[in-house]
PDB file of N, CA and C in Angstrom:
ATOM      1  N   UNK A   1     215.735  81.984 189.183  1.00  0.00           N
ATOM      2  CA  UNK A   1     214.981  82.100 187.965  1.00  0.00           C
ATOM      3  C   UNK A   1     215.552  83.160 187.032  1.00  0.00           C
ATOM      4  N   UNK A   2     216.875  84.041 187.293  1.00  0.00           N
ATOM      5  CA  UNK A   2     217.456  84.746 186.477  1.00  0.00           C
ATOM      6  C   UNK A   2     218.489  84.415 186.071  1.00  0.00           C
ATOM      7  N   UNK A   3     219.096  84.496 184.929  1.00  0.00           N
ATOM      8  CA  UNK A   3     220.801  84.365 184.809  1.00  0.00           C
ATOM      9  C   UNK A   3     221.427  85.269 185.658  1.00  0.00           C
ATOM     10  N   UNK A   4     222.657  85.059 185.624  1.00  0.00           N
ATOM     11  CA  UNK A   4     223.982  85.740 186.692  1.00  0.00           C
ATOM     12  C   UNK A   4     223.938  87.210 185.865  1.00  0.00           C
ATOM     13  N   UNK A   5     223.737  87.267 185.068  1.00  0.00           N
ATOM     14  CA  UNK A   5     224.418  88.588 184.413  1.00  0.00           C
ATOM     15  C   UNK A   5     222.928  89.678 184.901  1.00  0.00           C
ATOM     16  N   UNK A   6     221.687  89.165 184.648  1.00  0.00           N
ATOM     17  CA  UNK A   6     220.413  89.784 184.880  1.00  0.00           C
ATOM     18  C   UNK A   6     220.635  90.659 186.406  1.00  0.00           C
ATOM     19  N   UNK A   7     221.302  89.906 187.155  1.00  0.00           N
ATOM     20  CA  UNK A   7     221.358  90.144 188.571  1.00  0.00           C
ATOM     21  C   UNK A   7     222.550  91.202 188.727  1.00  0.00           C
ATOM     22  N   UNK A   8     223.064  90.948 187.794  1.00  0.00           N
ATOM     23  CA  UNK A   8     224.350  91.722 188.066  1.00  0.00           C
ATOM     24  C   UNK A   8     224.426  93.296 187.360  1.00  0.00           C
ATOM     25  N   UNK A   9     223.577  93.237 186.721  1.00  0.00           N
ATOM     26  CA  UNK A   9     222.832  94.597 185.635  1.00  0.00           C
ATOM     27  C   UNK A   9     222.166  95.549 187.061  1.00  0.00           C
ATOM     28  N   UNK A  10     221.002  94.616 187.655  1.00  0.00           N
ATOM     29  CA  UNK A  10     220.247  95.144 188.281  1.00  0.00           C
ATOM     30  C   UNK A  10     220.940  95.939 189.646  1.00  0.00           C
ATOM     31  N   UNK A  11     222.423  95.114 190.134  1.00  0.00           N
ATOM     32  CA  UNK A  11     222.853  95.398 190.840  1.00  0.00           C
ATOM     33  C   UNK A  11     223.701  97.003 190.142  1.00  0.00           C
ATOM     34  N   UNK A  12     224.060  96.479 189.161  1.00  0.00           N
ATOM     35  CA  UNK A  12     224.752  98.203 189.302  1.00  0.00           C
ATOM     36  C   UNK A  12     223.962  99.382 188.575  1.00  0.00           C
ATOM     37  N   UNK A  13     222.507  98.867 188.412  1.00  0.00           N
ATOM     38  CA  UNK A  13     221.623  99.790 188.339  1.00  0.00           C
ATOM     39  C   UNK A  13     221.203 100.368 189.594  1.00  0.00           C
ATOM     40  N   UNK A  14     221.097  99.343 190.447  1.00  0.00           N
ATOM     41  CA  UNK A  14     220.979 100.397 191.867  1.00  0.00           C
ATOM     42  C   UNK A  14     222.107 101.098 192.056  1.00  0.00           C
ATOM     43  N   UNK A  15     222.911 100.679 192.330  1.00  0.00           N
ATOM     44  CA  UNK A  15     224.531 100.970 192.754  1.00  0.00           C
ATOM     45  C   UNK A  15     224.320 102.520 191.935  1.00  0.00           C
ATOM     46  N   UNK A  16     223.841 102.969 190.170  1.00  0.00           N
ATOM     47  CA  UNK A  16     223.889 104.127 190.130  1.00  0.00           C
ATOM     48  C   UNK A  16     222.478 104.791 190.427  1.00  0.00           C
ATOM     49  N   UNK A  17     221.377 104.583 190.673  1.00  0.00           N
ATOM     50  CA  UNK A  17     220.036 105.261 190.729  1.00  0.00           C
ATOM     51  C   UNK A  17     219.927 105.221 192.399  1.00  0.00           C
ATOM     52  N   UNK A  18     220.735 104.346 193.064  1.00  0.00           N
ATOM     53  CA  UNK A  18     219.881 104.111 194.293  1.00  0.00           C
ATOM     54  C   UNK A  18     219.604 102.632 195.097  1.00  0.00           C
ATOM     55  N   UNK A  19     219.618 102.387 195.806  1.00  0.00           N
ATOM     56  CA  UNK A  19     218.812 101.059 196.434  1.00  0.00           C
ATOM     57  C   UNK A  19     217.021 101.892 196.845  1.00  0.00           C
ATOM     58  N   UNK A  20     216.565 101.124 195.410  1.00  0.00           N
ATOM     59  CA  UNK A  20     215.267 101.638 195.303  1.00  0.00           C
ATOM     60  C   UNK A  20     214.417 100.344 194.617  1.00  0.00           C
ATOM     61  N   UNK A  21     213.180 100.120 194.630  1.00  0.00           N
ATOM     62  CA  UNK A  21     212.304  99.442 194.106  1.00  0.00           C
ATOM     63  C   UNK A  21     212.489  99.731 192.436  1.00  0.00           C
ATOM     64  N   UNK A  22     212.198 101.024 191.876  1.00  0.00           N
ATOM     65  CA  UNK A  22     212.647 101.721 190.707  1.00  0.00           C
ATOM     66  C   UNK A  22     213.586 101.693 190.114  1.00  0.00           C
ATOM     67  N   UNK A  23     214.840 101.680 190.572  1.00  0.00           N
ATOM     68  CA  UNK A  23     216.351 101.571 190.153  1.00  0.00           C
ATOM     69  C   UNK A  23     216.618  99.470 189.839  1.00  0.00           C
ATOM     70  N   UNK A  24     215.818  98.936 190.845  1.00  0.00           N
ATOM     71  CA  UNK A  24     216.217  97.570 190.513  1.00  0.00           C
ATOM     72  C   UNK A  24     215.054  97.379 189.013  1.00  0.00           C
ATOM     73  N   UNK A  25     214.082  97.639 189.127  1.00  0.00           N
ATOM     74  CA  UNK A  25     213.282  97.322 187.519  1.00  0.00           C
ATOM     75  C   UNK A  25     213.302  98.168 186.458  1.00  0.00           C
ATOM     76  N   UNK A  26     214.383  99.085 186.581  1.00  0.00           N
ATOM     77  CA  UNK A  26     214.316  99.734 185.059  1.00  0.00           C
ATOM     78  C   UNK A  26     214.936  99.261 184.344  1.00  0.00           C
ATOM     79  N   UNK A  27     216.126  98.087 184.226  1.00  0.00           N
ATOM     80  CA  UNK A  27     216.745  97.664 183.746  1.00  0.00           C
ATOM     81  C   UNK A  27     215.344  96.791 182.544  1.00  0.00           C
ATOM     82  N   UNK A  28     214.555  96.568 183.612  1.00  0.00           N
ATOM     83  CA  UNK A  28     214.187  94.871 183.412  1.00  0.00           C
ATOM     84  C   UNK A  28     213.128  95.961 182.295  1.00  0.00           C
ATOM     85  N   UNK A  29     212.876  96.702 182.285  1.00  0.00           N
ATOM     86  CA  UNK A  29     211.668  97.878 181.739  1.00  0.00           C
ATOM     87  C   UNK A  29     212.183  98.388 180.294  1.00  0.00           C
ATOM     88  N   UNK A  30     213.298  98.821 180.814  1.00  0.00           N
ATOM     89  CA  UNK A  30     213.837  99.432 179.300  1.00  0.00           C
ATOM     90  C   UNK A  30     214.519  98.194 178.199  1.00  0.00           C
ATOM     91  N   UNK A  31     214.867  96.816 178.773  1.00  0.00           N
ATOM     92  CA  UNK A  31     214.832  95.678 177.941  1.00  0.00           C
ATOM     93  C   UNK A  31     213.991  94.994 177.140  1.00  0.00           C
ATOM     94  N   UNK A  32     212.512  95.261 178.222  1.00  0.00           N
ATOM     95  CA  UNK A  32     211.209  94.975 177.765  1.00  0.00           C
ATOM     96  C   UNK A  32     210.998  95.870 176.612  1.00  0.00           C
ATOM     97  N   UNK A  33     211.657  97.015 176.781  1.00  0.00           N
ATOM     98  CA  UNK A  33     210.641  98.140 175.411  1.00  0.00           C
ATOM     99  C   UNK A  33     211.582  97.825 174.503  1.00  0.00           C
ATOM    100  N   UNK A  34     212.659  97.659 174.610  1.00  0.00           N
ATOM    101  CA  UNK A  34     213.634  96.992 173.246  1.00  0.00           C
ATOM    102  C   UNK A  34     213.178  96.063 172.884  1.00  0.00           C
ATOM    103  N   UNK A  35     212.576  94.805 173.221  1.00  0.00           N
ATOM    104  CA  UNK A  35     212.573  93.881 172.872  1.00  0.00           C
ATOM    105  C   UNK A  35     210.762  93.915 171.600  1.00  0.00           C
ATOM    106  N   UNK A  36     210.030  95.083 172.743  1.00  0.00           N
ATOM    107  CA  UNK A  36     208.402  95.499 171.636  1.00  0.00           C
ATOM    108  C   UNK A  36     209.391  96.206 170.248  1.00  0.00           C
ATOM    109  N   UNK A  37     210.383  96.766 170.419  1.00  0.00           N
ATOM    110  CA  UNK A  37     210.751  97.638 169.351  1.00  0.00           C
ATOM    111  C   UNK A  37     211.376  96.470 168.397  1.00  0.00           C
ATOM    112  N   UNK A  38     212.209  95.725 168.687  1.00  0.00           N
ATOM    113  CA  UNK A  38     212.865  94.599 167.827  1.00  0.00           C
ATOM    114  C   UNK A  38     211.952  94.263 167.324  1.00  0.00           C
ATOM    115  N   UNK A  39     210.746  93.606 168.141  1.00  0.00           N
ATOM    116  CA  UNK A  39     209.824  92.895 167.297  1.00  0.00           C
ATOM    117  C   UNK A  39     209.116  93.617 166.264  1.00  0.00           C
ATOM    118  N   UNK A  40     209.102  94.895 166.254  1.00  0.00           N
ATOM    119  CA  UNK A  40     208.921  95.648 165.316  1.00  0.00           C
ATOM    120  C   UNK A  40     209.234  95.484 163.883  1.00  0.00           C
ATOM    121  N   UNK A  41     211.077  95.982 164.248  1.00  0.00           N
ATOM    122  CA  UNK A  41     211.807  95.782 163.333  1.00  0.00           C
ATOM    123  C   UNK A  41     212.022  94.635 162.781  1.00  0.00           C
ATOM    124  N   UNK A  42     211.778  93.626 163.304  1.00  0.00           N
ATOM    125  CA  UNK A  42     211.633  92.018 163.150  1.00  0.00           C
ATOM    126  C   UNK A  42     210.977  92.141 161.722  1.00  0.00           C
ATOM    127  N   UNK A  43     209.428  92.742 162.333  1.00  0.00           N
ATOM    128  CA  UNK A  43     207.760  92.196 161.613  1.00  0.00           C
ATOM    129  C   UNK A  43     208.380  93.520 160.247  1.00  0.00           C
ATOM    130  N   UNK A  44     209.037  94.524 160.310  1.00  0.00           N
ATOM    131  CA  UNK A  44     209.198  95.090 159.049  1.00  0.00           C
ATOM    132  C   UNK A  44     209.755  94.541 157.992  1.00  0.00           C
ATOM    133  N   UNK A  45     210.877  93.809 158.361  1.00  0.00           N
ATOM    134  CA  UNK A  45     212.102  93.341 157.769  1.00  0.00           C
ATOM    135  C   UNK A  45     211.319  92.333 156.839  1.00  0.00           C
ATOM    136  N   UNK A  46     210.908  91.670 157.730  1.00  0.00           N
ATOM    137  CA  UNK A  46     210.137  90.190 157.296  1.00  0.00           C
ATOM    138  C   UNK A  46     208.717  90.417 156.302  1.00  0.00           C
ATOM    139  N   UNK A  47     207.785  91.625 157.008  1.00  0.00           N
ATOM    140  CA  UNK A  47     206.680  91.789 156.372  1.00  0.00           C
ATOM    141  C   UNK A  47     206.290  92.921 156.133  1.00  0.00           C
ATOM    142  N   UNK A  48     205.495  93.363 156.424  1.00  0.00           N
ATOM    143  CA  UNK A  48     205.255  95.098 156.516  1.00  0.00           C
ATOM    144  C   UNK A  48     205.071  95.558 157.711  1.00  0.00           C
ATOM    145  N   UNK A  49     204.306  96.968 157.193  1.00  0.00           N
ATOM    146  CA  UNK A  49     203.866  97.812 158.835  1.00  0.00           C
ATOM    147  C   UNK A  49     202.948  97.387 159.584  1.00  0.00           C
ATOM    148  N   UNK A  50     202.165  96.921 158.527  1.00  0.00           N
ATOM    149  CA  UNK A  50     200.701  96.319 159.273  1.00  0.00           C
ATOM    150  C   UNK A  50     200.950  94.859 160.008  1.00  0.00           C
ATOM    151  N   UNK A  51     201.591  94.045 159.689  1.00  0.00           N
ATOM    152  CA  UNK A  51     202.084  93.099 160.027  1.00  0.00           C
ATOM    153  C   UNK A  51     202.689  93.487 161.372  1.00  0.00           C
ATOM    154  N   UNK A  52     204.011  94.284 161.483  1.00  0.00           N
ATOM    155  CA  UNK A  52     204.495  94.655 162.326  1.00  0.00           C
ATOM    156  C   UNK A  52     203.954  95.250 163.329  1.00  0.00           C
ATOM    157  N   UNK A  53     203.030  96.314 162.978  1.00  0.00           N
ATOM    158  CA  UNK A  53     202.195  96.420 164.161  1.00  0.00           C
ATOM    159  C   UNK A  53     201.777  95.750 164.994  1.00  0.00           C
ATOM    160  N   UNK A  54     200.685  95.019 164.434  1.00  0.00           N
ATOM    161  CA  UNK A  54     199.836  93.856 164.922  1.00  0.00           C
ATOM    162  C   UNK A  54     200.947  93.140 166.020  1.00  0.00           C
ATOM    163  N   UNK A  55     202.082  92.440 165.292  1.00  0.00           N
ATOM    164  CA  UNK A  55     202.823  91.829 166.121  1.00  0.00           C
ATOM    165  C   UNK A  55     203.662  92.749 167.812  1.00  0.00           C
ATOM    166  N   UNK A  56     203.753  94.177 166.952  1.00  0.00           N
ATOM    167  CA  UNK A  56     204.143  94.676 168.567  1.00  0.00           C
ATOM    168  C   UNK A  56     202.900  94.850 169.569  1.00  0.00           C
ATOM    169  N   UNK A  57     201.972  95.193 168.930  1.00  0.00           N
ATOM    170  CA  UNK A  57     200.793  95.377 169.830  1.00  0.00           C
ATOM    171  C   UNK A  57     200.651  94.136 170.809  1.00  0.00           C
ATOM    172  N   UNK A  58     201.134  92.706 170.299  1.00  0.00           N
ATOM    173  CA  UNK A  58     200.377  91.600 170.912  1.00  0.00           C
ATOM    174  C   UNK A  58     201.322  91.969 171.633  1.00  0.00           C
ATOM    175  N   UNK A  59     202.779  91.648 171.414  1.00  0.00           N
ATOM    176  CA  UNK A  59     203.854  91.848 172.352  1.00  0.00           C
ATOM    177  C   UNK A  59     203.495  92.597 173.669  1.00  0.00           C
ATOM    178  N   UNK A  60     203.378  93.634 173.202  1.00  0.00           N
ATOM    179  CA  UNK A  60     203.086  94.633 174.421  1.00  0.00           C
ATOM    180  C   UNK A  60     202.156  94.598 174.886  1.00  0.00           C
ATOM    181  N   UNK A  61     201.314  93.951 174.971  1.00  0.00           N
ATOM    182  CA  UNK A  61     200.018  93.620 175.657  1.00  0.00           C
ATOM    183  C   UNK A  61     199.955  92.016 176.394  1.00  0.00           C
ATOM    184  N   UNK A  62     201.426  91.351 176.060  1.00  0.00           N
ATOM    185  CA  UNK A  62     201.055  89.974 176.872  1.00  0.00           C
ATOM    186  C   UNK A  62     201.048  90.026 177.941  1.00  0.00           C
ATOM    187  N   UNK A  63     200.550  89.415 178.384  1.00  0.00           N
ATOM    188  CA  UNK A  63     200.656  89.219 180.439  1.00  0.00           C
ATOM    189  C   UNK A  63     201.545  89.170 181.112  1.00  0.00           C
ATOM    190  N   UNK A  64     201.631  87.475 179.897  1.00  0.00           N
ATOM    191  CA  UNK A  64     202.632  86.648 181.014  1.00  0.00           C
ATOM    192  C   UNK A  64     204.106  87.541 180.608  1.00  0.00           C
ATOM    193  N   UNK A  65     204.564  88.090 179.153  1.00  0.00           N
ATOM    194  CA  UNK A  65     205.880  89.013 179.271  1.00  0.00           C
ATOM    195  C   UNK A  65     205.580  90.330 180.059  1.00  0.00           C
ATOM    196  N   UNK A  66     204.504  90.468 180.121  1.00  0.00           N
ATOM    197  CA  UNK A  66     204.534  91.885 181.481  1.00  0.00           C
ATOM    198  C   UNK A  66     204.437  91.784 183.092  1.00  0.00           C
ATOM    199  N   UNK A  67     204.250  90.533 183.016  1.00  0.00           N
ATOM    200  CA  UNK A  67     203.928  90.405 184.424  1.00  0.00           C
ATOM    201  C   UNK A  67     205.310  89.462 184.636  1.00  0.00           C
ATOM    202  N   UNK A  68     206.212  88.706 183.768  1.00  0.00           N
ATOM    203  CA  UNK A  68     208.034  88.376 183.821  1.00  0.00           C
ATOM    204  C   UNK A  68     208.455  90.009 183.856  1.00  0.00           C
ATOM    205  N   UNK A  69     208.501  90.833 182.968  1.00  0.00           N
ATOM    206  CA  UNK A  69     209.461  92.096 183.226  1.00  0.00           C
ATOM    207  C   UNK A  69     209.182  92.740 184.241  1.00  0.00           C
ATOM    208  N   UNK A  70     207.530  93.004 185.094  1.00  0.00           N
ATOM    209  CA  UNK A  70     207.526  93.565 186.130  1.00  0.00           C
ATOM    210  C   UNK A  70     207.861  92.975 187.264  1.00  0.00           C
ATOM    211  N   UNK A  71     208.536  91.674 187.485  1.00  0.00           N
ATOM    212  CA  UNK A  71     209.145  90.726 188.603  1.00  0.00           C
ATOM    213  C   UNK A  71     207.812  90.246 189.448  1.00  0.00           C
ATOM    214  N   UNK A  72     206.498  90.271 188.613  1.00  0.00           N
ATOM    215  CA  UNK A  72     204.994  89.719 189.587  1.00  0.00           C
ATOM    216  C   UNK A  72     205.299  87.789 188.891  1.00  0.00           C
ATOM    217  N   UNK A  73     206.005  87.634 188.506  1.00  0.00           N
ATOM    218  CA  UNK A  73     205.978  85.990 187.870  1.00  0.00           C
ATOM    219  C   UNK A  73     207.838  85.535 187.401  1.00  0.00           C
ATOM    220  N   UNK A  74     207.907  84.113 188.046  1.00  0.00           N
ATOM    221  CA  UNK A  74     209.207  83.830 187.776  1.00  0.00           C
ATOM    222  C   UNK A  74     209.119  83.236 186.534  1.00  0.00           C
ATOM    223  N   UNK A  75     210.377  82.707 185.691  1.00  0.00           N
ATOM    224  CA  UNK A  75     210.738  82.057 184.706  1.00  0.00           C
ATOM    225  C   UNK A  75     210.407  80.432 184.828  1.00  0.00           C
ATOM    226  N   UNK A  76     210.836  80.063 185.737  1.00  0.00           N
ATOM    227  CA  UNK A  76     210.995  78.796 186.247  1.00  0.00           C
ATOM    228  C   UNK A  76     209.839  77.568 185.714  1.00  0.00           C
TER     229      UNK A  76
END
């Protein structure tokens, strides 16, 4: 349920933090907060702040993308 490259991130994220629970999902964690921040910059570009807000807030509050970045749900 991941691409090759996802796996291969995670691997040399352990490789430098550790073979740890922590070291394999920060990758997947700090992609997730780029991706609330893009949508940010997305909703500015396109509309305003208020707009943009609104839209990161939902972001960061979905389930189903928090419960894919925390590895509790596959893609598939």
């Amino acid at each position: 349920h991941k691409p090759p490259v996802d796996l291969w991130l995670m691997a040399d994220s352990m490789r430098v933090f550790g073979v740890n629970e922590i070291a394999m999902r920060l990758l997947s964690l700090l992609l997730s907060t780029g991706a609330v921040l893009l949508t940010f910059l997305i909703g500015v570009v396109l509309f305003n702040d208020r707009v943009a807000l609104l839209a990161t807030g939902f972001h960061a509050v979905n389930g189903f993308l928090v419960a894919l970045s925390s590895g509790r749900r596959v893609a598939d």
